[in-house]
Protein backbone atom coordinates (compact mmCIF):
# COMPACT_ATOMS: atom_id res chain seq x y z
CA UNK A 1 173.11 80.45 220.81
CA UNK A 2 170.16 79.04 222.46
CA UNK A 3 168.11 82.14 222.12
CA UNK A 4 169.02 82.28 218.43
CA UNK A 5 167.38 78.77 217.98
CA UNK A 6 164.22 79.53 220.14
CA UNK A 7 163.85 82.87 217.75
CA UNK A 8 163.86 80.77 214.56
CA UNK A 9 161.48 78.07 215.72
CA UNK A 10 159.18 80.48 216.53
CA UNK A 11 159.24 82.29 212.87
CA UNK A 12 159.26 78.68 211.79
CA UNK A 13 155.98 77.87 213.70
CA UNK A 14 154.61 80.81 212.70
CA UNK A 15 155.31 80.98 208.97
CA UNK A 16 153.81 76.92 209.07
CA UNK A 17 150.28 78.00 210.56
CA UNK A 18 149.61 81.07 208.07
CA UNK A 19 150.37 78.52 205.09
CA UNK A 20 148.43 75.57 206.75
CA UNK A 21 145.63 77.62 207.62
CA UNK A 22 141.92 77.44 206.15
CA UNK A 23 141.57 79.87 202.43
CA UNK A 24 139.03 82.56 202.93
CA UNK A 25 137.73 85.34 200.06
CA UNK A 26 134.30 85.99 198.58
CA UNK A 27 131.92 83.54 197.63
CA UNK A 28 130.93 83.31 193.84
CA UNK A 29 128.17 85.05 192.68
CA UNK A 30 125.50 83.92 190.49
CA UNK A 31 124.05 85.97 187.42
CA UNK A 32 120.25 86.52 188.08
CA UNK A 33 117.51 85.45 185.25
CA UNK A 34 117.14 87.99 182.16
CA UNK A 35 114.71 90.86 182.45
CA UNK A 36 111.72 90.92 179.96
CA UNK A 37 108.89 92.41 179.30
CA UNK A 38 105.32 90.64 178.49
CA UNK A 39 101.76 91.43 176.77
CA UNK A 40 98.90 89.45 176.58
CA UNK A 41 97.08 88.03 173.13
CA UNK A 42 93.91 90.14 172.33
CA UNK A 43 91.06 88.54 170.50
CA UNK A 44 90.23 91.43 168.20
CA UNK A 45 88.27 91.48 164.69
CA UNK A 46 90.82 91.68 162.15
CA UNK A 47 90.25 93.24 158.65
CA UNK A 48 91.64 92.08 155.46
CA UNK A 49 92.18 94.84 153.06
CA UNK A 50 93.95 95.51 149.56
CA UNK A 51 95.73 99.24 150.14
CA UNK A 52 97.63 101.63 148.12
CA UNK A 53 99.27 105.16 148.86
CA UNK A 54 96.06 107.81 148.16
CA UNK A 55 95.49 111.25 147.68
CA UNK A 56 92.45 113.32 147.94
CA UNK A 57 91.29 114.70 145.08
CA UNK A 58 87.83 116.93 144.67
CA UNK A 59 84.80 115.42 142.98
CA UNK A 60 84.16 118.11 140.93
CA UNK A 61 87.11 120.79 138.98
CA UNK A 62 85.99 123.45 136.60
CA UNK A 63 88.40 125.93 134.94
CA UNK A 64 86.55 129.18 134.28
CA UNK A 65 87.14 130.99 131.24
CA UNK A 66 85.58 133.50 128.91
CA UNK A 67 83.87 133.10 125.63
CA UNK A 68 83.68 136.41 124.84
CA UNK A 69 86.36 138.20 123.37
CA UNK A 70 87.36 141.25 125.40
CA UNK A 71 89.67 142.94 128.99
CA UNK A 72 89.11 141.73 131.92
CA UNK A 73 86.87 144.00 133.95
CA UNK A 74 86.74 143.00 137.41
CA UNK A 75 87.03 139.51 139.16
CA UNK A 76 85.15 139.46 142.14
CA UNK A 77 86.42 136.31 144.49
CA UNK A 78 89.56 135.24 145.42
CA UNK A 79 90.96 131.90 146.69
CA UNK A 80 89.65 129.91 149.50
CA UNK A 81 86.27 132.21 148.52
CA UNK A 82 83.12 129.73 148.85
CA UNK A 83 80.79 130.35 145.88
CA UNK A 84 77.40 128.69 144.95
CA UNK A 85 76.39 127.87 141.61
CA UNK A 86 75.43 131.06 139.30
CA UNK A 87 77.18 133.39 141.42
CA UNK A 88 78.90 136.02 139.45
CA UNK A 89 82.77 135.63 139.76
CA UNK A 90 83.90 138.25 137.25
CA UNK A 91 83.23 140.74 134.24
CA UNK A 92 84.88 141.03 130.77
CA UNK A 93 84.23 144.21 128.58
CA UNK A 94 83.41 143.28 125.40
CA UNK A 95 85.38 144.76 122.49
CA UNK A 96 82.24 145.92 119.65
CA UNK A 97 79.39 144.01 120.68
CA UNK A 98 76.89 146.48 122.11
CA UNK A 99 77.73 148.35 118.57
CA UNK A 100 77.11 145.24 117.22
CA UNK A 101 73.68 144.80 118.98
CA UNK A 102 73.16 148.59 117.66
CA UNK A 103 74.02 147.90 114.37
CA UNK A 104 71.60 145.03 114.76
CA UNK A 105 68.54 145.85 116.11
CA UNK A 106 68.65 148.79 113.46
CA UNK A 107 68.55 146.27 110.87
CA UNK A 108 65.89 144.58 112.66
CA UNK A 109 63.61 147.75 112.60
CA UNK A 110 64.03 148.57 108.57
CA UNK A 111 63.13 144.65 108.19
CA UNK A 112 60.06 145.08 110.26
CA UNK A 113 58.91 148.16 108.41
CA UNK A 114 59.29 146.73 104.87
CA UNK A 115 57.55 143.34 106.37
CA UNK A 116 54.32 145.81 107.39
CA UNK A 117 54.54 147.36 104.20
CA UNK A 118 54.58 143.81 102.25
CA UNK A 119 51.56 142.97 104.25
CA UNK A 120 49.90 145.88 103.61
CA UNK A 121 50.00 145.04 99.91
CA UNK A 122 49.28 141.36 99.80
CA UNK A 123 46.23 142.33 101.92
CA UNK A 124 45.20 145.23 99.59
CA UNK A 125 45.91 142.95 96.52
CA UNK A 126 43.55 140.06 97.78
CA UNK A 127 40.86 142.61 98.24
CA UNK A 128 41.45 144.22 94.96
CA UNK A 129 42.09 140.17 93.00
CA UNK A 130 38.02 139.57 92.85
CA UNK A 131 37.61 142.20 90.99
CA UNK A 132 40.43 141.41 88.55
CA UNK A 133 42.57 145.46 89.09
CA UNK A 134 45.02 142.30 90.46
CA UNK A 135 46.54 139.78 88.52
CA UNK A 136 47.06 136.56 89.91
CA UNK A 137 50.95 136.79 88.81
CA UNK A 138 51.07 140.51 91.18
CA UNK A 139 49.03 138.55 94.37
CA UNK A 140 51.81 136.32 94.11
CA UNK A 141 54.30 138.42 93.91
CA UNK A 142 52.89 140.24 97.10
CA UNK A 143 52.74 136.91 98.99
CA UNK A 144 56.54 136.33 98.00
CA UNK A 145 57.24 139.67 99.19
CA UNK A 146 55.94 139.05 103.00
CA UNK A 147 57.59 135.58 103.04
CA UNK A 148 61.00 137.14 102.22
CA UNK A 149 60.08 139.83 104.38
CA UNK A 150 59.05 137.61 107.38
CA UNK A 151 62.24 135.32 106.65
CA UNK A 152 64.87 138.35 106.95
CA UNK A 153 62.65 139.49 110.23
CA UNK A 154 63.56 135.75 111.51
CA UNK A 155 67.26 135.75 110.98
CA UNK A 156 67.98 139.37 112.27
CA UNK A 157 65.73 138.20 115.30
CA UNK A 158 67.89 135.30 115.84
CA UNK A 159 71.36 137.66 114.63
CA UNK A 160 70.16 139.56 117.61
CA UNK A 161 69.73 136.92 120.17
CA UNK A 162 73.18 135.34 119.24
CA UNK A 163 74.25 138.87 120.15
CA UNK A 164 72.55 139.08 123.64
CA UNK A 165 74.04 135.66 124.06
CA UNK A 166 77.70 136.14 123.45
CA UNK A 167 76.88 139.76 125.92
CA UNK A 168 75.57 137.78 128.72
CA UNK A 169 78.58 135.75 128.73
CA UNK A 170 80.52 138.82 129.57
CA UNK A 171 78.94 137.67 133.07
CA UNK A 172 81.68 134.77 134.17
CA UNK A 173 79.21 132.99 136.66
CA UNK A 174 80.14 129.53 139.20
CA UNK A 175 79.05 126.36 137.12
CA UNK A 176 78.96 124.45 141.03
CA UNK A 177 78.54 125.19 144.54
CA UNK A 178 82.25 125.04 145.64
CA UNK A 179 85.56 127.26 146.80
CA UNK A 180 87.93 128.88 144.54
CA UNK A 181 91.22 127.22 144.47
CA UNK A 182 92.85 129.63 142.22
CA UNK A 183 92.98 132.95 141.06
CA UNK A 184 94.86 133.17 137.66
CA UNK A 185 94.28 136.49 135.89
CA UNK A 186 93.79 140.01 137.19
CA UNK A 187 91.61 142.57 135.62
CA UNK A 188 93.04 144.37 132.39
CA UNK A 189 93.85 140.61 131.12
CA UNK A 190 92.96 140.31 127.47
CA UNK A 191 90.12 136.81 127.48
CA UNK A 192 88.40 135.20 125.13
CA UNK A 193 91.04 134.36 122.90
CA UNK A 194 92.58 130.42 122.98
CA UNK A 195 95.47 131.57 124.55
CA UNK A 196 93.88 133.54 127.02
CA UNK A 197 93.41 130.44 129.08
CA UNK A 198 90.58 130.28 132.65
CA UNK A 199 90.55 133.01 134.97
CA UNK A 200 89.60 131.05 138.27
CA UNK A 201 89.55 127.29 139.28
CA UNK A 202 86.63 126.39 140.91
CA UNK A 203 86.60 122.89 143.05
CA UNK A 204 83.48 120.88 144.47
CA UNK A 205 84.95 119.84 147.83
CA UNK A 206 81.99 118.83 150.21
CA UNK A 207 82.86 115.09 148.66
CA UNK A 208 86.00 114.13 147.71
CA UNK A 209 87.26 110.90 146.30
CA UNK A 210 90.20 108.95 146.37
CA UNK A 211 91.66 106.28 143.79
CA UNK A 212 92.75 102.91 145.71
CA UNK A 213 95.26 101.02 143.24
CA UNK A 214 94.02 97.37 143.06
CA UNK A 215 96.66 94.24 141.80
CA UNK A 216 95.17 91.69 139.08
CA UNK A 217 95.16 88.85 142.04
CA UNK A 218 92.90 91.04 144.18
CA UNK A 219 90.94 92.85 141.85
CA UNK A 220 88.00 89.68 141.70
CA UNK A 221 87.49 90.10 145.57
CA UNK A 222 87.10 94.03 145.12
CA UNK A 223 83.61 95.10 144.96
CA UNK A 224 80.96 98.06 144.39
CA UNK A 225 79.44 98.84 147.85
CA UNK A 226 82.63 97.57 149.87
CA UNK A 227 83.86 99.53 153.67
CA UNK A 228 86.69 101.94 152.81
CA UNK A 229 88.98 103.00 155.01
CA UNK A 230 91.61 105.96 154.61
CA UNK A 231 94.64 106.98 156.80
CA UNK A 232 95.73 110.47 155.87
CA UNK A 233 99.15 112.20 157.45
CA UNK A 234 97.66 114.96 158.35
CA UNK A 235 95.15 113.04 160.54
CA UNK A 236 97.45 109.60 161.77
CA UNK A 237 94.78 109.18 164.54
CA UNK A 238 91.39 109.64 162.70
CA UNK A 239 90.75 107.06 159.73
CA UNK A 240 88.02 108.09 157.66
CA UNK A 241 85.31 105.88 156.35
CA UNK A 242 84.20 105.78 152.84
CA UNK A 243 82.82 103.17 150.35
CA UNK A 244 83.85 102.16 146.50
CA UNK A 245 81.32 103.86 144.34
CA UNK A 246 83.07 102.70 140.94
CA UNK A 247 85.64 100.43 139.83
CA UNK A 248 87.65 101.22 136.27
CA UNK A 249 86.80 99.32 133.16
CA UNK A 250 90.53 98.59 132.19
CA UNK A 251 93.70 97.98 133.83
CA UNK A 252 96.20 100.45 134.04
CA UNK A 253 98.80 99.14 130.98
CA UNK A 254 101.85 100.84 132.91
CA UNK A 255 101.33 99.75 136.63
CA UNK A 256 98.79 96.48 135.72
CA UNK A 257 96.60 97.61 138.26
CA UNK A 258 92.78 98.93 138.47
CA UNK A 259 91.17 102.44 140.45
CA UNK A 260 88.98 101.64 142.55
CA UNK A 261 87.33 104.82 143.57
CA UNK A 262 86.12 105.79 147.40
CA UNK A 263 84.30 108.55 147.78
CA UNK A 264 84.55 110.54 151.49
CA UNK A 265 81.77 112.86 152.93
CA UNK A 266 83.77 116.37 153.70
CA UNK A 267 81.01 118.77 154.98
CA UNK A 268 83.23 120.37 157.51
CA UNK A 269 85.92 121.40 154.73
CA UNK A 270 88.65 119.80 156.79
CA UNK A 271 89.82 117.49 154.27
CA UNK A 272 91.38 119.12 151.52
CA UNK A 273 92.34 118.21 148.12
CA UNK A 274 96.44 116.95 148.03
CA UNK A 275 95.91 115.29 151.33
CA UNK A 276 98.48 112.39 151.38
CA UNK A 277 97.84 109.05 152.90
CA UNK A 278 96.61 105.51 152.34
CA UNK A 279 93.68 104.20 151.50
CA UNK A 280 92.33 100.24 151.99
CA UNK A 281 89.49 98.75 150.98
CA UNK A 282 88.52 95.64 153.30
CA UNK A 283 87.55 92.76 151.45
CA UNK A 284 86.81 90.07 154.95
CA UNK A 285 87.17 90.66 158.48
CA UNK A 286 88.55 87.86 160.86
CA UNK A 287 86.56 87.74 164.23
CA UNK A 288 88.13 87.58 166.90
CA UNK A 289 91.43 86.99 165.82
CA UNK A 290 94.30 86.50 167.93
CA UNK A 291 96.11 89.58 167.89
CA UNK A 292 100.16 90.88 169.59
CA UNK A 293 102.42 93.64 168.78
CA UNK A 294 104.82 92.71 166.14
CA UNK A 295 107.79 93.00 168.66
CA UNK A 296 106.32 89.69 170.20
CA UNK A 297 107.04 87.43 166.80
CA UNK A 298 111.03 86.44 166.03
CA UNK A 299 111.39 86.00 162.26
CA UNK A 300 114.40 83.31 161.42
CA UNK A 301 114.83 81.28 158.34
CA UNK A 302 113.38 78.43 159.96
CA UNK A 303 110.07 79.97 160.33
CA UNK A 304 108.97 82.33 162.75
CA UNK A 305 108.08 81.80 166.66
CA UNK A 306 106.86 83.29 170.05
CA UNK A 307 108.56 82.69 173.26
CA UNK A 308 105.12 82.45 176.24
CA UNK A 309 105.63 82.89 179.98
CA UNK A 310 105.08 79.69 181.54
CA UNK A 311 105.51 80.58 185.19
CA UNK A 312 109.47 81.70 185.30
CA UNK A 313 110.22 79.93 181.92
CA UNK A 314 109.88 81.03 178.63
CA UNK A 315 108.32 78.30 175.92
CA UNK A 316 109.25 78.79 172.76
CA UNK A 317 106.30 78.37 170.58
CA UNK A 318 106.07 78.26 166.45
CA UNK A 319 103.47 80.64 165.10
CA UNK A 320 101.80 81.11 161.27
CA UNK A 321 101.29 84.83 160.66
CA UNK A 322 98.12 86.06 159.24
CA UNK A 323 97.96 89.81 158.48
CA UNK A 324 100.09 92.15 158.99
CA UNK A 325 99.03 95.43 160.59
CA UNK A 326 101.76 97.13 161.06
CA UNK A 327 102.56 97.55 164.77
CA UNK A 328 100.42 94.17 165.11
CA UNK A 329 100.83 91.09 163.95
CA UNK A 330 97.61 88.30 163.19
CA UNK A 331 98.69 84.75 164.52
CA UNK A 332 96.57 82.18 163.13
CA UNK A 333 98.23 79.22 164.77
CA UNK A 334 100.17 78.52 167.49
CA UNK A 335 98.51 81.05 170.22
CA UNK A 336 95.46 81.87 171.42
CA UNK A 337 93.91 85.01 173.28
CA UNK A 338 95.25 85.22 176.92
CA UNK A 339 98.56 83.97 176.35
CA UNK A 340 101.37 86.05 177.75
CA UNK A 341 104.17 86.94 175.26
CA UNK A 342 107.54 88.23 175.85
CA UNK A 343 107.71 91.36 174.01
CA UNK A 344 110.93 92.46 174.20
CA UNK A 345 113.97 90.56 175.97
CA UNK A 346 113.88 87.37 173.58
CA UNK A 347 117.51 88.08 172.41
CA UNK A 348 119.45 84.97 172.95
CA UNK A 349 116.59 83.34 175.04
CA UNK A 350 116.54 79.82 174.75
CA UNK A 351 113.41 77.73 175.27
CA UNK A 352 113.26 76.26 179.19
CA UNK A 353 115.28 79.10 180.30
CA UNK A 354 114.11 80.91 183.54
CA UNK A 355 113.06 84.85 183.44
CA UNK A 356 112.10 87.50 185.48
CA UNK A 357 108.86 89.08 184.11
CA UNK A 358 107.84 92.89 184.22
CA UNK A 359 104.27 93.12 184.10
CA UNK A 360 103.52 96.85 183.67
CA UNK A 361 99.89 98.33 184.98
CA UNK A 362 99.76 100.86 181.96
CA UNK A 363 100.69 101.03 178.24
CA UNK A 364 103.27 103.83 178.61
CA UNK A 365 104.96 101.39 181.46
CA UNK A 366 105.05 98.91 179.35
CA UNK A 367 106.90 100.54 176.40
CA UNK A 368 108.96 102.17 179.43
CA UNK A 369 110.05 98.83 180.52
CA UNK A 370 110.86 97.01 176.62
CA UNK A 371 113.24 100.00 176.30
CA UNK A 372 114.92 99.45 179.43
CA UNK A 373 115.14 95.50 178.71
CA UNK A 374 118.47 95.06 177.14
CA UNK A 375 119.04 91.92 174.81
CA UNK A 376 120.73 89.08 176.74
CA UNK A 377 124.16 87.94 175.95
């Protein structure tokens, strides 16, 4: 019995000190600051332009034909062939026109021969009038006779000229110094005729122009002379500089808007006509604006703002927006160059609160790091 109760008050002792005794586990953790990522205001000069999608189009387009009715002989370029202007692009052979010319110049000769032989008389009557063997009436009638004569030696002339005319154009020749852009009839074709239609398209490409679509509340600040610039898809890293030569005379009743036209040097034959891309005209430039990528601006309905690194916090700061660039964003108020802006990481950030800032050495760390930042809870 005694060694029953000495066995319980130990359990009993036991059982007491693990329940008395001081709680241990883990201590609490604490979530560390957000991650973000920062880039600095640039002071760059900032143009502002009036754009509008553009296409290149050549300055010069002729559609070659034939005025001469007749087949096709030969056509001697093909497209993408550079020609200069008179060079001979093609032949047609003429349906009756060198019989025609035949036919012609033997008129001519009879009309020469009867004009000798009208001279011949009026000269023989003047000699013969002093002595009165010539009437007056007959001298007359001699003098009428080379007149007609020398009038029906005029029009066959000209009859035959017209002729030599209309064969020459048998020659189809370049009206411009350009390159073919199309080849639309073979040889055989019947030309000349109005539905014949032009048997090579000829296009003046060393200068091209572009039409820039101008809105009524910009069109006063557009003028004659002003920098051009134009973006084109198949060159997204080369803008090309031009300047408006013209501006239209009327607004466009459909769209309400005016061409203005820019006209772009092309004496490498790069650029070619169809080009897509888009065209500005800049109408000011803002020096030394304050510049940051458009990732750095948060657009609410209460306006829009920047959060800037002040040490480990992030201020939030109200900003007015001045143009819009695209990937970059004008802020006319509210910072200045050398301010550091979080870029990406501003989800959720309130102002005050305490970061952790990756400052990347390079660009391509930079956009490395705002695609590892994830938004904050």
């Amino acid at each position: 019995m005694r060694s029953l109760l000495l066995v319980w008050s130990v359990v009993l002792s036991l059982s007491g000190a693990s329940c008395s005794g001081p709680a241990s586990g883990p201590a609490p953790r604490t979530r560390p600051p957000p991650l973000v990522a920062t880039a600095k205001v640039e002071a760059r000069d900032v143009p502002v332009t009036v754009s509008a999608p553009v296409d290149l189009r050549p300055l010069f387009v002729a559609e070659v034909g034939a005025k001469a009715l007749g087949y096709l002989g030969s056509v001697l370029v093909d497209r993408g062939d550079k020609v200069k202007r008179g060079q001979l692009l093609a032949t047609v052979r003429p349906s009756d026109l060198p019989d025609q010319m035949a036919a012609e110049r033997g008129a001519l000769a009879q009309i020469q021969a009867s004009l000798a032989l009208a001279r011949s008389n009026y000269e023989r009557g003047k000699a013969l009038s002093p002595a009165g063997l010539v009437s007056q009436a007959e001298l007359q009638q001699q003098a009428a006779a080379v007149a007609a004569a020398e009038a029906s030696e005029a029009g066959s002339q000209a009859r035959l000229e017209a002729l030599a005319t209309r064969l020459g154009e048998t020659r189809i020749e370049s009206p411009l110094d350009g390159v073919v852009a199309a080849r639309k009839l073979d040889p055989g074709a019947l030309v000349g005729n109005p539905t014949s239609g032009a048997i090579v398209t000829v296009m003046q490409i060393d200068r091209l122009r572009v039409f820039v679509s101008v809105n009524e509340r910009e069109v006063g600040r557009v003028k004659v002379g002003q920098k051009a610039l134009v973006e084109l898809d198949a060159f997204p890293d080369r803008p090309l500089e031009g300047a408006v030569v013209r501006l239209s005379p009327a607004f466009d009743p459909t769209t309400r808007t005016l061409d203005a036209e820019v006209q772009l040097d092309n004496p490498g034959g790069e650029l070619r006509p169809g080009m897509y891309g888009r065209g500005a005209i800049v109408l000011e430039v803002h020096p030394k604006a304050a510049v940051v990528p458009v990732s750095a601006v948060v657009f609410s309905t209460n306006g829009s703002y920047a959060f800037v690194v002040d040490g480990d916090k992030a201020r939030r700061r109200p900003v007015t927006i001045g143009v819009d660039g695209g990937e970059w964003l004008e802020v006319t108020q509210g910072l200045v160059p050398g301010d550091e802006v979080i870029t990406a990481g501003t989800d959720g950030l309130a102002d005050g609160a305490t970061i952790r800032v990756f400052r990347a050495e390079k660009p391509q760390e930079s956009r490395e790091a705002s695609m590892r930042v994830q938004p904050n809870p």
